[in-house]
Protein backbone atom coordinates (compact mmCIF):
# COMPACT_ATOMS: atom_id res chain seq x y z
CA UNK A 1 39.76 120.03 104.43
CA UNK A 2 38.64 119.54 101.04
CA UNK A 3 41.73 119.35 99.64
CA UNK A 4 43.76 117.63 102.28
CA UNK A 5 41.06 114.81 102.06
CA UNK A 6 40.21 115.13 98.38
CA UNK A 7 42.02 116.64 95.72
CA UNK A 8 45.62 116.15 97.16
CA UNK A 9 45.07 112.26 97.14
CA UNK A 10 43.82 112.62 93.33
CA UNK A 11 47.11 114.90 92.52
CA UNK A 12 48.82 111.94 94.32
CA UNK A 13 47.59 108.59 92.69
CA UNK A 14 47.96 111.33 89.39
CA UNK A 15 51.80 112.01 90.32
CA UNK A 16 52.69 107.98 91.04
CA UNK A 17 50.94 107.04 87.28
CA UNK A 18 53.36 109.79 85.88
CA UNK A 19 56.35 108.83 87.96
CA UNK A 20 56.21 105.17 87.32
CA UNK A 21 55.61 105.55 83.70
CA UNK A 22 58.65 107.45 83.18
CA UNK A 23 60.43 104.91 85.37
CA UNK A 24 59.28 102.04 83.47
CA UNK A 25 60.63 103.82 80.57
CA UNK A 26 64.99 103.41 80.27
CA UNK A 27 66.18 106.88 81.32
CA UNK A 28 67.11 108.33 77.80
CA UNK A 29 63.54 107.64 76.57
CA UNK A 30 62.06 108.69 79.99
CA UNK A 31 63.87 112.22 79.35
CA UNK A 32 63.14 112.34 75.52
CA UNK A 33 59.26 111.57 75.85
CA UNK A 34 59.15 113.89 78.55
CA UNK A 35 60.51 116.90 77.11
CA UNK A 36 58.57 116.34 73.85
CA UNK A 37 55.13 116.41 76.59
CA UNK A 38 56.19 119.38 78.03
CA UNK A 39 57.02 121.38 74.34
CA UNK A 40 53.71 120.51 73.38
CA UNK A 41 51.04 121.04 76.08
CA UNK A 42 53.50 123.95 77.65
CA UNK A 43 52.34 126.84 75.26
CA UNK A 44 48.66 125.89 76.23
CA UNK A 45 49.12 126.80 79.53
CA UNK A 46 48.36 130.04 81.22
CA UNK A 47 51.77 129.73 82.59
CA UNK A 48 53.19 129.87 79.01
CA UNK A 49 52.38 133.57 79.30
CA UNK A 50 54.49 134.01 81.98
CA UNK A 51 57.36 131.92 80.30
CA UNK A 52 56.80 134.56 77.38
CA UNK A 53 56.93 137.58 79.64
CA UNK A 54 59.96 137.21 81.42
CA UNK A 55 61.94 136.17 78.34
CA UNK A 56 60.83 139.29 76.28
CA UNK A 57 61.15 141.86 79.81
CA UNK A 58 64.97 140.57 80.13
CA UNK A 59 65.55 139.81 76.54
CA UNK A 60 63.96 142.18 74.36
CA UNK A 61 66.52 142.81 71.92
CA UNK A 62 65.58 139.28 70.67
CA UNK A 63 63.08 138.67 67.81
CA UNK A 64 59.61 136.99 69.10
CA UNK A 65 60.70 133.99 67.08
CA UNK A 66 64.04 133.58 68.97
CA UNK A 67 62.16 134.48 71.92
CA UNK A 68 59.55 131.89 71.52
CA UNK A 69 61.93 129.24 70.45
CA UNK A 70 63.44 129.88 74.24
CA UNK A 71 60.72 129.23 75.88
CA UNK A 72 59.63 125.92 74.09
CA UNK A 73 63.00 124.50 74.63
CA UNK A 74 62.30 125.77 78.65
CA UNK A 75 59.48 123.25 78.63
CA UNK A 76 61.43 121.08 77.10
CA UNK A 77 63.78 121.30 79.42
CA UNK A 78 61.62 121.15 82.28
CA UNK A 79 59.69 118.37 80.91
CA UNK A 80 63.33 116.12 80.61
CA UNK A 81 63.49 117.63 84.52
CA UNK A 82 60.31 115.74 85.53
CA UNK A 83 60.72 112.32 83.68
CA UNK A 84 64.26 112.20 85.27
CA UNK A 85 63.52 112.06 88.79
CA UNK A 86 62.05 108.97 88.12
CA UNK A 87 65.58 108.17 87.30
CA UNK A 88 67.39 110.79 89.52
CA UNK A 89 69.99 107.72 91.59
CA UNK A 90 71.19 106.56 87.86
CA UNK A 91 71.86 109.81 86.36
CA UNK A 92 74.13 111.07 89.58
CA UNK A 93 75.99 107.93 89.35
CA UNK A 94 79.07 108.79 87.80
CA UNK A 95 79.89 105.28 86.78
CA UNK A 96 77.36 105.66 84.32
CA UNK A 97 79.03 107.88 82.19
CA UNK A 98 76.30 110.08 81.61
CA UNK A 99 77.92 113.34 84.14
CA UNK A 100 80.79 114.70 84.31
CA UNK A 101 82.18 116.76 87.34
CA UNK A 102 85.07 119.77 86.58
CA UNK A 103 85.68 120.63 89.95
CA UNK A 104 89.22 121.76 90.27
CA UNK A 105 89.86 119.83 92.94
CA UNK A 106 87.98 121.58 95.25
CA UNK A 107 85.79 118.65 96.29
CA UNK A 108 88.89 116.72 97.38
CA UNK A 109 89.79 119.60 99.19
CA UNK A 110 87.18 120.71 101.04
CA UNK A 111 86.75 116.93 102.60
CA UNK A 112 90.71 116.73 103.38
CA UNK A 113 90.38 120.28 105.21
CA UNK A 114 87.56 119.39 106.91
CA UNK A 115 85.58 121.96 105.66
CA UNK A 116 82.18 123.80 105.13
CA UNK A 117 80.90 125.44 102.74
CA UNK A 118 78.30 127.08 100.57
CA UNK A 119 77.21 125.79 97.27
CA UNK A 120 74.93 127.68 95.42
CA UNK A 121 73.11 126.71 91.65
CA UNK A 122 70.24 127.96 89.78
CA UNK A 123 67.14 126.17 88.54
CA UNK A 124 69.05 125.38 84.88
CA UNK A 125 69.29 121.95 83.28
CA UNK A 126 68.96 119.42 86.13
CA UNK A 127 68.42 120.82 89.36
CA UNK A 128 68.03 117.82 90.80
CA UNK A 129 71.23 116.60 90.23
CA UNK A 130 73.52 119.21 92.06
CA UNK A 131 72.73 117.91 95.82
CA UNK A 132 73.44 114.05 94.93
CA UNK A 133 76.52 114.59 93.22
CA UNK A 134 77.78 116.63 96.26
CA UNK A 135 76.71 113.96 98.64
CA UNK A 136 78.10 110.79 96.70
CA UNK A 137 81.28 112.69 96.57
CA UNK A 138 81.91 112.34 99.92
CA UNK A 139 80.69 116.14 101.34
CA UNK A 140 78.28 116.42 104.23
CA UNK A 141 75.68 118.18 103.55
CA UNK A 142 72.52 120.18 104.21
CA UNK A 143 70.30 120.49 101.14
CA UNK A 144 67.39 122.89 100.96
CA UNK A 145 65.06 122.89 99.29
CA UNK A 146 61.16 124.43 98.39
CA UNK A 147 58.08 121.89 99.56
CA UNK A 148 55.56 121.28 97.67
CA UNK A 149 52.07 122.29 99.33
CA UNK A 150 50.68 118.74 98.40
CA UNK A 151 52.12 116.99 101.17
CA UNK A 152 51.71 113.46 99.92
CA UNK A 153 53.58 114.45 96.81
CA UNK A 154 56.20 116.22 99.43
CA UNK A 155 56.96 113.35 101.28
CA UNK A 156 57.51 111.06 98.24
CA UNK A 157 59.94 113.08 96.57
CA UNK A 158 61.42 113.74 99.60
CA UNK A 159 62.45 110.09 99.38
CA UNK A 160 63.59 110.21 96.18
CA UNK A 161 66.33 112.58 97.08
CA UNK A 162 67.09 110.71 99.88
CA UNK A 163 67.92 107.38 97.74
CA UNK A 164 69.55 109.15 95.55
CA UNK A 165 71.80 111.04 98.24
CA UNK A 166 72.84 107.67 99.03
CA UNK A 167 74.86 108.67 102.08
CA UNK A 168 74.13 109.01 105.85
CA UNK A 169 75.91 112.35 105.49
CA UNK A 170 73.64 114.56 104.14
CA UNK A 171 69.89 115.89 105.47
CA UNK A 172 67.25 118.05 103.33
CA UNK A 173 65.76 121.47 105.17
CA UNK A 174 62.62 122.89 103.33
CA UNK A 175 62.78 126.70 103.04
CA UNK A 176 61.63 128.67 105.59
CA UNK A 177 61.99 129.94 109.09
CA UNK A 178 63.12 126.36 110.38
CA UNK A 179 65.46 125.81 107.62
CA UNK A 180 67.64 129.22 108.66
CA UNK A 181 67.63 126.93 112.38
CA UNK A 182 68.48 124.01 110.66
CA UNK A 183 71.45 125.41 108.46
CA UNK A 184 72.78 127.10 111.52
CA UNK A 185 72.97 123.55 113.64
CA UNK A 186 74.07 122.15 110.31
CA UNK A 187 77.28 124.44 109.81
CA UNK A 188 77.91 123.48 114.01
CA UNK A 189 77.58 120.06 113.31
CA UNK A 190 80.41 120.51 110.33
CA UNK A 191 77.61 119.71 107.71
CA UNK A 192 78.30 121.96 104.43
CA UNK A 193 75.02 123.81 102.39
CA UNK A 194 73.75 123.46 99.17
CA UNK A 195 70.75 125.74 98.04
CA UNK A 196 69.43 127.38 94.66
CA UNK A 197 69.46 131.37 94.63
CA UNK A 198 67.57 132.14 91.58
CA UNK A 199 64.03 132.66 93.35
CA UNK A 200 62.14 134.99 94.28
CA UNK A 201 62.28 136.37 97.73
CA UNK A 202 59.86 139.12 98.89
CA UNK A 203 61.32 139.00 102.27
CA UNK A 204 64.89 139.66 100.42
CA UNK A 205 66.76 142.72 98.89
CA UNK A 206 66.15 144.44 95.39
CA UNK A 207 68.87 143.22 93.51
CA UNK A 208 69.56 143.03 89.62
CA UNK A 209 69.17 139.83 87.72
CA UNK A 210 69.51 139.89 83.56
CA UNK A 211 69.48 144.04 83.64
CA UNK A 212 65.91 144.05 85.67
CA UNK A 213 66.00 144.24 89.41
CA UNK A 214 64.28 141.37 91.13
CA UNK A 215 63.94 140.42 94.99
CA UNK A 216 66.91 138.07 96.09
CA UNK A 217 67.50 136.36 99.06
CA UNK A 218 70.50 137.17 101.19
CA UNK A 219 70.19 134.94 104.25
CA UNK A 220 72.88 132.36 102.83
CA UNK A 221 75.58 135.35 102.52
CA UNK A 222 74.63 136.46 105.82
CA UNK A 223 75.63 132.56 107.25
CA UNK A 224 78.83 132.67 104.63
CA UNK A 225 79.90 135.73 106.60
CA UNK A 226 78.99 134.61 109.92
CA UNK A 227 80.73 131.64 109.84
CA UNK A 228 83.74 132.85 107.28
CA UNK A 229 82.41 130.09 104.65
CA UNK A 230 83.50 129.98 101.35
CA UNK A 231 80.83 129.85 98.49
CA UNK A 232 80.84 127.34 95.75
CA UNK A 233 79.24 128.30 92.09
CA UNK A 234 78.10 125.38 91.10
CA UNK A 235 77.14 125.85 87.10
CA UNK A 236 75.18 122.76 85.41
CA UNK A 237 74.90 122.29 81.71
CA UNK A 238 72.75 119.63 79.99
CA UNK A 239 74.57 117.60 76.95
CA UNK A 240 73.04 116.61 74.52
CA UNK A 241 69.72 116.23 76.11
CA UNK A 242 70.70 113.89 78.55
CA UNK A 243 73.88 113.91 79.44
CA UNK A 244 75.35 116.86 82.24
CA UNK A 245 78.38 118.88 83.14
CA UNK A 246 78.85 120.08 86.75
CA UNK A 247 81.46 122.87 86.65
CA UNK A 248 82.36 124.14 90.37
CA UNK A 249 83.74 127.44 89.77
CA UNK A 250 86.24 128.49 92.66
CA UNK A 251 84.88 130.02 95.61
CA UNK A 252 84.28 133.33 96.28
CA UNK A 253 85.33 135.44 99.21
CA UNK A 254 83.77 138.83 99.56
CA UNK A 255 84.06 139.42 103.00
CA UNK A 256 86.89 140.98 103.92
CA UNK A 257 86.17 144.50 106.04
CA UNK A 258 83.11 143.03 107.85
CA UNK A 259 80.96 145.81 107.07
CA UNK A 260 77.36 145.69 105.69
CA UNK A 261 78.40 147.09 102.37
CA UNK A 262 80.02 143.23 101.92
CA UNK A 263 77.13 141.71 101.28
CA UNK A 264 74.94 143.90 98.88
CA UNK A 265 78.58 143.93 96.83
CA UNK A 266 78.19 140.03 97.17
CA UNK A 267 74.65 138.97 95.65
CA UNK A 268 75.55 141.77 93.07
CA UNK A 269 78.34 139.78 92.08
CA UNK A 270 76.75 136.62 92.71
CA UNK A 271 73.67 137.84 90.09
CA UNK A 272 76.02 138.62 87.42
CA UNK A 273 77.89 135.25 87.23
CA UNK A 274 74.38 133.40 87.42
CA UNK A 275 73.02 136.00 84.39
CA UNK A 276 76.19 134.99 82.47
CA UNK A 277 74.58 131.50 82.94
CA UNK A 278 71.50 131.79 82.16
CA UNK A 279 71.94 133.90 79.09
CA UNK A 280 74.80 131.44 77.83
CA UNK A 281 71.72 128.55 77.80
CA UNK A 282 68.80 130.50 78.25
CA UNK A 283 66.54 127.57 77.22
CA UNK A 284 67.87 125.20 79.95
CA UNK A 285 66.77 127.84 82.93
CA UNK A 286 63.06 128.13 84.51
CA UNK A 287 61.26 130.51 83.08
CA UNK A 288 58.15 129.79 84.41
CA UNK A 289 58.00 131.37 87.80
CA UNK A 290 57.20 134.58 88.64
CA UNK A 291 60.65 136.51 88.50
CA UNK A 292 60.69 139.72 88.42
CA UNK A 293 57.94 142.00 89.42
């Protein structure tokens, strides 16, 4: 009760003073001042210890100076993250020349067949950006994503996502026991998935990520396979600070003998081309969350 009635409201009114500085701010400055905040009050945190552990468990052969360098750029990174929701519609707005899409034609594709699909990214650069793009390019689509447990916050980024979806073809699902409903009706209903499988999942399988194992979710292979979908890598790279690449790598198919060895081969697989990713840019992934362990 306490919190519902107190200290959510103060998080709230705490969250709108950040937001609408940063959106008072043009986007490039937004990003920049942000990511300087994060670098500095970061390593004060007792997350930064966490930041710190899972770089050196996965990465050891580095020095503690490379390894530290990684993780201040990580709050950098996450720091850009923050100040750009404020500025989330004009960054996924292709016209604006800051993103760039390599998609191999699939996108065209996939709306000319009619079809549905699985897109799957990691928490590296921009998350934020992956959903939008898919949306404003004409897919329908079911986004998931993690709520926050501050409701009030919840609900107003919830909106932000939407305006920046900018299409009557596309619904969010938070994560959870509703959203595997949801995503079922959605695939029905012809509406395509997008979802981020680089967090931990103690309901999932043991799987290894970077060398170490780590619990994995499965449940989005187990709808692929279901429902014969293809799924969509989707890698994103930040440029320059502010500027993105979306690269949609071609789709994999694993499932071809319908047998339950299928999908342990497939997250296997699917771990190794998002480790290639993360230790290509290791300071542009999220460090700070309790990986492995």
């Amino acid at each position: 009760m306490f919190k519902k009635y107190i200290v959510y409201p103060i998080q709230f009114l705490l969250f709108l003073f950040i937001y609408y500085f940063f959106k008072a701010l043009p986007n490039k400055h937004a990003s920049n001042f942000g990511g300087k905040l994060f670098q500095y009050l970061g390593p004060l945190t007792r997350i930064h210890k966490i930041v710190l552990k899972n770089i050196s468990y996965v990465l050891g052969n580095n020095s503690d100076i490379k390894n530290s360098f990684i993780a201040k750029k990580s709050w950098e990174n996450l720091g850009r993250t923050v100040a750009e929701l404020s500025h989330l519609s004009e960054i996924t707005d292709v016209r604006n020349g800051r993103l760039i899409v390599k998609d191999n034609g699939h996108i065209e594709k996939i709306i000319k067949n009619d079809e549905v699909a699985v897109f799957i990214g990691i928490h590296q650069s921009n998350w934020e950006i992956i959903a939008p793009v898919l949306t404003n390019s004409g897919i329908k689509l079911n986004s998931v994503y993690r709520h926050i447990n501050n409701f009030f916050i919840d609900r107003f980024i919830l909106n932000i996502r939407k305006k920046a979806y900018n299409s009557d073809k596309s619904m969010l699902s938070p994560k959870g026991k509703k959203s595997a409903q949801d995503l079922i009706q959605s695939i029905k209903n012809k509406f395509s998935i997008a979802l981020l499988v680089d967090q931990k999942d103690s309901a999932g399988i043991t799987v290894p990520l970077l060398g170490k194992l780590a619990k994995t979710q499965t449940g989005f292979i187990k709808l692929a396979k279901k429902y014969n979908l293809k799924i969509y890598p989707i890698e994103n790279n930040r440029l320059n600070n502010t500027n993105f690449e979306l690269i949609i790598h071609n789709p994999l198919e694993f499932f071809i003998n319908n047998n339950k060895n299928e999908e342990n081969e497939a997250i296997y697989n699917i771990h190794e081309i998002i480790g290639n990713w993360i230790k290509k840019n290791p300071e542009n992934w999220l460090w700070q969350h309790k990986r492995w362990g």
